[in-house]
PDB file of N, CA and C in Angstrom:
ATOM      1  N   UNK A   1     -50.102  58.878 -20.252  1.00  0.00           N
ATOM      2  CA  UNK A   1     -49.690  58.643 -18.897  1.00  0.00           C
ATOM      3  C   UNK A   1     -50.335  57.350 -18.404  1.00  0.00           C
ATOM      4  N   UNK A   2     -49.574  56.693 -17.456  1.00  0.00           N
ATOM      5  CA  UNK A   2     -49.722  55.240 -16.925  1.00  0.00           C
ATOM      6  C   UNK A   2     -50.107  55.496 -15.401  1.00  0.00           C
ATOM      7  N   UNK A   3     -51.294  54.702 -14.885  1.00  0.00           N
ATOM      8  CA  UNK A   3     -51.405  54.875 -13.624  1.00  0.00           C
ATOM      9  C   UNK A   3     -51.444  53.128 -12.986  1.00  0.00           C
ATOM     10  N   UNK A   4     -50.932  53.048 -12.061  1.00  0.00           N
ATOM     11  CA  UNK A   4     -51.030  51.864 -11.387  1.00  0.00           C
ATOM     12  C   UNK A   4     -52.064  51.609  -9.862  1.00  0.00           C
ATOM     13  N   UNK A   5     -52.527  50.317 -10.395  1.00  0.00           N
ATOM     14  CA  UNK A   5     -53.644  50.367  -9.235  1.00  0.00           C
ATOM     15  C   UNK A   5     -53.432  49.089  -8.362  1.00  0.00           C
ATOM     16  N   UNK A   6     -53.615  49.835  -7.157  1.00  0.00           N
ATOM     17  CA  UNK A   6     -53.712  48.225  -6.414  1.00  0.00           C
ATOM     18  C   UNK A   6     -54.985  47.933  -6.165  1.00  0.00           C
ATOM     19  N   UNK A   7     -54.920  46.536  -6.385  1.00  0.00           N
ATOM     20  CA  UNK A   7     -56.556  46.093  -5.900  1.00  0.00           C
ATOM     21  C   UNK A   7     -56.176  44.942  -5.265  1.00  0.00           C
ATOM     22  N   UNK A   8     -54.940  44.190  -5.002  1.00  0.00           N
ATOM     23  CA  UNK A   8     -54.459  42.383  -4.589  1.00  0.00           C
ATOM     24  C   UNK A   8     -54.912  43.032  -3.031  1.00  0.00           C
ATOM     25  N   UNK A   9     -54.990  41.944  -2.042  1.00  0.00           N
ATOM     26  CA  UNK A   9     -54.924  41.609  -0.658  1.00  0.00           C
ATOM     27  C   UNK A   9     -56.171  41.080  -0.701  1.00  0.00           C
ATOM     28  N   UNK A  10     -56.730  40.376   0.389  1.00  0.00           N
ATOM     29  CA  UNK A  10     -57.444  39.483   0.969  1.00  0.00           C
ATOM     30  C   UNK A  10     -58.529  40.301   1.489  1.00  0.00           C
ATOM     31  N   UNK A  11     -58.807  41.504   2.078  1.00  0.00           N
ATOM     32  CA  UNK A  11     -59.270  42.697   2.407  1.00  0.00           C
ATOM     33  C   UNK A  11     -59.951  41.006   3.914  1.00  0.00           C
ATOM     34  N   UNK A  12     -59.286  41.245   4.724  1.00  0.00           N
ATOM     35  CA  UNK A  12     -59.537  39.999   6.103  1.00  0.00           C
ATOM     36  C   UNK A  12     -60.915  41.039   6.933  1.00  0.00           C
ATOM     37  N   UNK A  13     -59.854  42.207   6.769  1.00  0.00           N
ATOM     38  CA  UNK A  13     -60.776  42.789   7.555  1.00  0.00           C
ATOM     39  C   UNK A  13     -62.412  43.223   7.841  1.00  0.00           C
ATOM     40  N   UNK A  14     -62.775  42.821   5.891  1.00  0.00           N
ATOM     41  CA  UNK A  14     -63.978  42.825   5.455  1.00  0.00           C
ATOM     42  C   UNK A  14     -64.927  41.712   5.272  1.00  0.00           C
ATOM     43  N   UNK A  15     -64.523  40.648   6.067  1.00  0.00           N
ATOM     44  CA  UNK A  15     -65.309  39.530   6.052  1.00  0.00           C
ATOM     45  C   UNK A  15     -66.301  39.671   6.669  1.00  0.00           C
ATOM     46  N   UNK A  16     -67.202  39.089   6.254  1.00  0.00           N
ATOM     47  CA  UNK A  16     -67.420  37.588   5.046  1.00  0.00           C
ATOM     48  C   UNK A  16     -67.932  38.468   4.058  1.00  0.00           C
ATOM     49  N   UNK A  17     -67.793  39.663   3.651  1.00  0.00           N
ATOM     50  CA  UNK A  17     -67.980  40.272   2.312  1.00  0.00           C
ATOM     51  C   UNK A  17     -67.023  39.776   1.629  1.00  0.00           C
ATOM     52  N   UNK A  18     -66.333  39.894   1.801  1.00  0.00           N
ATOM     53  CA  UNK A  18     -64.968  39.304   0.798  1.00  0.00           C
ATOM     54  C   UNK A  18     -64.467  37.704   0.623  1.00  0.00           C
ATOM     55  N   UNK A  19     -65.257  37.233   1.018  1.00  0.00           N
ATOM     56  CA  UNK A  19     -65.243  35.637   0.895  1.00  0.00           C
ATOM     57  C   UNK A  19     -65.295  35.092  -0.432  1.00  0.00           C
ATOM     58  N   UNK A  20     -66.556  36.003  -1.394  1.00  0.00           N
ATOM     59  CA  UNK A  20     -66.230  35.503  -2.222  1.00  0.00           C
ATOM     60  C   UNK A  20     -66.092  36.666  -3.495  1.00  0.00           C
ATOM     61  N   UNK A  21     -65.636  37.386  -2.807  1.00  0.00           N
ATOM     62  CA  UNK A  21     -65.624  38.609  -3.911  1.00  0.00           C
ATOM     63  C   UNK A  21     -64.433  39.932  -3.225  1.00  0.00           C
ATOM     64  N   UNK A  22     -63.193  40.403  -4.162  1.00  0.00           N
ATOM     65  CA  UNK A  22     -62.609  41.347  -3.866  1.00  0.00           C
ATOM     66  C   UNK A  22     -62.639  42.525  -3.448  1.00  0.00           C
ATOM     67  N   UNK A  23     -62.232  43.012  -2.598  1.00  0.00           N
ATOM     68  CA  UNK A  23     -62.919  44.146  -2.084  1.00  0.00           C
ATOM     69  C   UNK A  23     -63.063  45.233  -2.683  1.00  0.00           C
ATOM     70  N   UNK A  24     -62.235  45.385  -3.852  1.00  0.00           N
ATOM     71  CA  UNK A  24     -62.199  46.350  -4.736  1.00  0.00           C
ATOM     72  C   UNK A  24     -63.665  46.282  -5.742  1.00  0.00           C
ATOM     73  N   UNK A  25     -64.238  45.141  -5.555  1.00  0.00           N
ATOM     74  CA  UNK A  25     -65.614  45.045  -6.189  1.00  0.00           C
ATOM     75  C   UNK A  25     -66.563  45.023  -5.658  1.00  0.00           C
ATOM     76  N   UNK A  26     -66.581  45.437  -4.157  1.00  0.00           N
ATOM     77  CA  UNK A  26     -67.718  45.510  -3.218  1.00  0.00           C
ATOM     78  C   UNK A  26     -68.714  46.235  -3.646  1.00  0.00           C
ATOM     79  N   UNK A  27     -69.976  46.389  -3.273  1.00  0.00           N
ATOM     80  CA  UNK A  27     -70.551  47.332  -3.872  1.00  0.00           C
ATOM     81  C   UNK A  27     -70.599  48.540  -3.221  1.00  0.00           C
ATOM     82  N   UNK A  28     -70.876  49.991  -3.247  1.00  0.00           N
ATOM     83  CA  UNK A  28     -70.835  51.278  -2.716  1.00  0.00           C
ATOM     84  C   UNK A  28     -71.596  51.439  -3.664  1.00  0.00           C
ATOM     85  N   UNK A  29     -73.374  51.861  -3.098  1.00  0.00           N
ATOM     86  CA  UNK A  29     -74.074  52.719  -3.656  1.00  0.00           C
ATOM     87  C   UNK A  29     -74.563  51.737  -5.052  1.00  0.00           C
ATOM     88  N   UNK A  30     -74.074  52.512  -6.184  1.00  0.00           N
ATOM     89  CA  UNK A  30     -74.503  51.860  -7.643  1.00  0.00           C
ATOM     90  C   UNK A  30     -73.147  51.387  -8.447  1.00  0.00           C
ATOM     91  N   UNK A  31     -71.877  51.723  -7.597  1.00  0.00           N
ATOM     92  CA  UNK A  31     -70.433  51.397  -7.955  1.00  0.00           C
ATOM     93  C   UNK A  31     -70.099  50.602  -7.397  1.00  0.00           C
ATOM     94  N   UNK A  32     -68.467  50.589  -7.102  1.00  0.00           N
ATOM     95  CA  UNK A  32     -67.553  49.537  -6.774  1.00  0.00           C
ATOM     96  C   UNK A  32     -66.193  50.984  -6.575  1.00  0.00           C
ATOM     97  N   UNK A  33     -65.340  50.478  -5.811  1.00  0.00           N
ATOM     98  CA  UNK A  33     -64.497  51.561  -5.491  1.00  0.00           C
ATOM     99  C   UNK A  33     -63.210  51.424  -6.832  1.00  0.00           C
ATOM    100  N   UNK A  34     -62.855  50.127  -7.904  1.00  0.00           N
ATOM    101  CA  UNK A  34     -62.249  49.851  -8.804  1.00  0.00           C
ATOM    102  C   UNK A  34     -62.722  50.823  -9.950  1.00  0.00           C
ATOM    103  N   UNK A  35     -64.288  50.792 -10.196  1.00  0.00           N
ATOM    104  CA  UNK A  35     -64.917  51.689 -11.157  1.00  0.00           C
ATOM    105  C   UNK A  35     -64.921  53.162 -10.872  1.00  0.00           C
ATOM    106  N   UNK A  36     -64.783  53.592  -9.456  1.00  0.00           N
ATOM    107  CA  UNK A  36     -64.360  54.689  -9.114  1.00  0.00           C
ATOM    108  C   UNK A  36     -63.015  55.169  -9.417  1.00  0.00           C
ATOM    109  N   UNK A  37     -62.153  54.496  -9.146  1.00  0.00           N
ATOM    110  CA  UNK A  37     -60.578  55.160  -9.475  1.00  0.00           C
ATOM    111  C   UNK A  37     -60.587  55.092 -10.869  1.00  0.00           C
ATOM    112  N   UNK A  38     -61.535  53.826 -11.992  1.00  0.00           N
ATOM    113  CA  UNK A  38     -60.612  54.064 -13.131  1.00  0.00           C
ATOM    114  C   UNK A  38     -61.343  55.011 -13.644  1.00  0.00           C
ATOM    115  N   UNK A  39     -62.457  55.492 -13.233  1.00  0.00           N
ATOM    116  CA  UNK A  39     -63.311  56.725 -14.120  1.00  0.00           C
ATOM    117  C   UNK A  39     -62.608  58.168 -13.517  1.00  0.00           C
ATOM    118  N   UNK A  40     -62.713  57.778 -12.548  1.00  0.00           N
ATOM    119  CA  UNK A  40     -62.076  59.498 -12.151  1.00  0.00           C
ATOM    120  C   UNK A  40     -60.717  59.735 -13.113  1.00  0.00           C
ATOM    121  N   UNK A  41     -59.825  58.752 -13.273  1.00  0.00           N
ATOM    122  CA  UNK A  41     -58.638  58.377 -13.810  1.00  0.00           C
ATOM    123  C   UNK A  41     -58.759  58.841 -15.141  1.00  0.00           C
ATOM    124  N   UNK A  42     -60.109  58.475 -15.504  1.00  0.00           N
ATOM    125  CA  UNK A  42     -59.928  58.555 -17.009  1.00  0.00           C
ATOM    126  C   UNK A  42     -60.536  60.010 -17.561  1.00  0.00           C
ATOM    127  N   UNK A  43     -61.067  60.376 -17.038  1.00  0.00           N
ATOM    128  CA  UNK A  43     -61.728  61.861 -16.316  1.00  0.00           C
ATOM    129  C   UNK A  43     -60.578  62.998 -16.350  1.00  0.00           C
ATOM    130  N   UNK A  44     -59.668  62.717 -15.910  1.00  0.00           N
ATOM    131  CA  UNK A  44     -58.413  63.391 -15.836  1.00  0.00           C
ATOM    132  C   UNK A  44     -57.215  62.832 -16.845  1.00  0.00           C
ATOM    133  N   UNK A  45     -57.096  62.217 -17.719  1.00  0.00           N
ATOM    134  CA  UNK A  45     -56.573  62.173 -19.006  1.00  0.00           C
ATOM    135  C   UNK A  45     -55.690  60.711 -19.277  1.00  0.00           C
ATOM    136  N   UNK A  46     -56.063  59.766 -17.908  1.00  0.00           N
ATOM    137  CA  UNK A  46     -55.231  58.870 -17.845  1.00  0.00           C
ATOM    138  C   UNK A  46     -55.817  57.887 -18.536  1.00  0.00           C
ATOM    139  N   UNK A  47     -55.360  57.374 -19.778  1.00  0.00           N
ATOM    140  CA  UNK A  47     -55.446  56.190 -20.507  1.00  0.00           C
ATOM    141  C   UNK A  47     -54.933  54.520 -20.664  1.00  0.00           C
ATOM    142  N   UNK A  48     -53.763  54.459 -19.853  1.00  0.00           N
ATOM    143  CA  UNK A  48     -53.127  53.307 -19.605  1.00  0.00           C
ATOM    144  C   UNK A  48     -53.175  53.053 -18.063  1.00  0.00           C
ATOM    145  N   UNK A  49     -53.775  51.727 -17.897  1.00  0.00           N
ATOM    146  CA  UNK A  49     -53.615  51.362 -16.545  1.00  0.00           C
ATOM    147  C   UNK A  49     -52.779  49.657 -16.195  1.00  0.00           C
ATOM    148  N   UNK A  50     -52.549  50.144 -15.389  1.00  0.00           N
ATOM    149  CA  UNK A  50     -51.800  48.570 -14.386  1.00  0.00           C
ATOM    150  C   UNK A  50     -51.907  48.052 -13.291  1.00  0.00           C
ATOM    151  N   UNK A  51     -52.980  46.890 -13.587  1.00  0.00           N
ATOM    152  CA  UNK A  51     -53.472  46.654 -12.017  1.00  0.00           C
ATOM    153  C   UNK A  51     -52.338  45.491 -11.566  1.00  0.00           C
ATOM    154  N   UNK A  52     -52.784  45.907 -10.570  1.00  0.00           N
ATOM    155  CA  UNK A  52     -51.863  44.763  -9.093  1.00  0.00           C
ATOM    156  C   UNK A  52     -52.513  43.907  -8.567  1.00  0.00           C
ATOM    157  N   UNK A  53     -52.695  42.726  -8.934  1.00  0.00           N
ATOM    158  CA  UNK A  53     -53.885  42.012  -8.477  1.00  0.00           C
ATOM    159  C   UNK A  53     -53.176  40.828  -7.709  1.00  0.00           C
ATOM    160  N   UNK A  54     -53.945  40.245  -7.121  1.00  0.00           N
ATOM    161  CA  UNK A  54     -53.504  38.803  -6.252  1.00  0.00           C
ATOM    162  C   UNK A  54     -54.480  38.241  -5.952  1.00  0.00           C
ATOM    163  N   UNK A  55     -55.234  38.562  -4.661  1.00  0.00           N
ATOM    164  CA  UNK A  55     -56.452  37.549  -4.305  1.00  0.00           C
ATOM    165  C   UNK A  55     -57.469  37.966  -5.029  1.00  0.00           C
ATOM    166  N   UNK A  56     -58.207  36.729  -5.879  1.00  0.00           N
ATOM    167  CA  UNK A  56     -59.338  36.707  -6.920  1.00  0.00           C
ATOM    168  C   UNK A  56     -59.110  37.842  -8.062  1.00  0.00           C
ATOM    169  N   UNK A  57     -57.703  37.314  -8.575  1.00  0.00           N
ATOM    170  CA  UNK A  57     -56.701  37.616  -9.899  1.00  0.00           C
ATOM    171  C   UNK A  57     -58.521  37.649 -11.089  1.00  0.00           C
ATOM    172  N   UNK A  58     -58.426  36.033 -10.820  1.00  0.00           N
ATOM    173  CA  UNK A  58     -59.388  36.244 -12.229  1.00  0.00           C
ATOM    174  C   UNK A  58     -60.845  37.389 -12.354  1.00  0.00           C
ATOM    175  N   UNK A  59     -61.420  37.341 -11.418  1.00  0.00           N
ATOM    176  CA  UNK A  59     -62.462  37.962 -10.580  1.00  0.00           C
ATOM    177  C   UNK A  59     -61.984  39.284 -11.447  1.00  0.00           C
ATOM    178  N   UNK A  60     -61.242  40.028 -10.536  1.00  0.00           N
ATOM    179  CA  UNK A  60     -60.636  41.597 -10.960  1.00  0.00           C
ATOM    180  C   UNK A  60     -60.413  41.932 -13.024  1.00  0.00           C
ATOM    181  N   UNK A  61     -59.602  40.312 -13.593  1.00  0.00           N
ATOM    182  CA  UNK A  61     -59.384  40.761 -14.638  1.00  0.00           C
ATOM    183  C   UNK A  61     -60.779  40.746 -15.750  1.00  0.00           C
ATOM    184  N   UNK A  62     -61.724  39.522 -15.283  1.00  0.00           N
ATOM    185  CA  UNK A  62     -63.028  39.704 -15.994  1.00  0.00           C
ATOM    186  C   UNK A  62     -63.748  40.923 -15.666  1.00  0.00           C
ATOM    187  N   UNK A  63     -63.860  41.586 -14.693  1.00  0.00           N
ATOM    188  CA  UNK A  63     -64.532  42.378 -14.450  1.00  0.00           C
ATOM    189  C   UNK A  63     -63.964  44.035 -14.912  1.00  0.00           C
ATOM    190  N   UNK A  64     -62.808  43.887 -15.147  1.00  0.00           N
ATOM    191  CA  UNK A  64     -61.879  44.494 -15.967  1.00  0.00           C
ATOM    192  C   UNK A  64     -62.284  44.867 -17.496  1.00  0.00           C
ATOM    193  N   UNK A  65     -61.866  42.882 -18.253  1.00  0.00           N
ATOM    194  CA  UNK A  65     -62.266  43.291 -19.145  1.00  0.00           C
ATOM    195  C   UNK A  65     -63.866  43.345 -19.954  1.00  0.00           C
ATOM    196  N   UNK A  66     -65.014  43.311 -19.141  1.00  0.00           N
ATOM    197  CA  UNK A  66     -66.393  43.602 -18.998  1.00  0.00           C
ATOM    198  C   UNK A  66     -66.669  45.111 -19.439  1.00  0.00           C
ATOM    199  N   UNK A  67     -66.047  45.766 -18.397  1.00  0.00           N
ATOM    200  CA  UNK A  67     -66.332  47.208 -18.329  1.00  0.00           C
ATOM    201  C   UNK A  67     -65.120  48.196 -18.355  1.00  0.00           C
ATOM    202  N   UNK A  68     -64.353  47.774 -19.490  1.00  0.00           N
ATOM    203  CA  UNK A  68     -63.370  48.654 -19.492  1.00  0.00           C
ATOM    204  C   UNK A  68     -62.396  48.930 -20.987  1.00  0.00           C
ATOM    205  N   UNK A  69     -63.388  47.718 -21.499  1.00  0.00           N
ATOM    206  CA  UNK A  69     -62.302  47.069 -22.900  1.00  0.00           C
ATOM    207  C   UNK A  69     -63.097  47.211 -23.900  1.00  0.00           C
TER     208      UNK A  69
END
């Protein structure tokens, strides 16, 4: 099974945290809310994912493939 994730937008509302970093990589605690969905995800049997990325594309896909590959 395939799950799709959004992580693209500008997250405006979270500035100047997000100035230079996606909000999906903010920190919470000792996580990030990206490392949250894909573990729970994977936790529950889901093996293929598809992110939706846009603002700080590259950001999301290194950090992607860091901790995930």
């Amino acid at each position: 099974m395939k799950a799709v994730i959004l992580v693209a937008g500008f997250g405006s509302r979270l500035r100047p945290l997000t100035d230079n970093l996606p909000k999906a990589l903010l920190p919470i605690g000792n996580s990030n809310t990206l490392t949250r969905m894909v573990t729970s995800l994977q936790k529950h049997g889901i093996s293929e994912f598809i992110f939706v990325t846009g603002h700080f594309e590259e950001k999301i896909k290194a950090y992607i493939t860091t901790h995930f590959t």
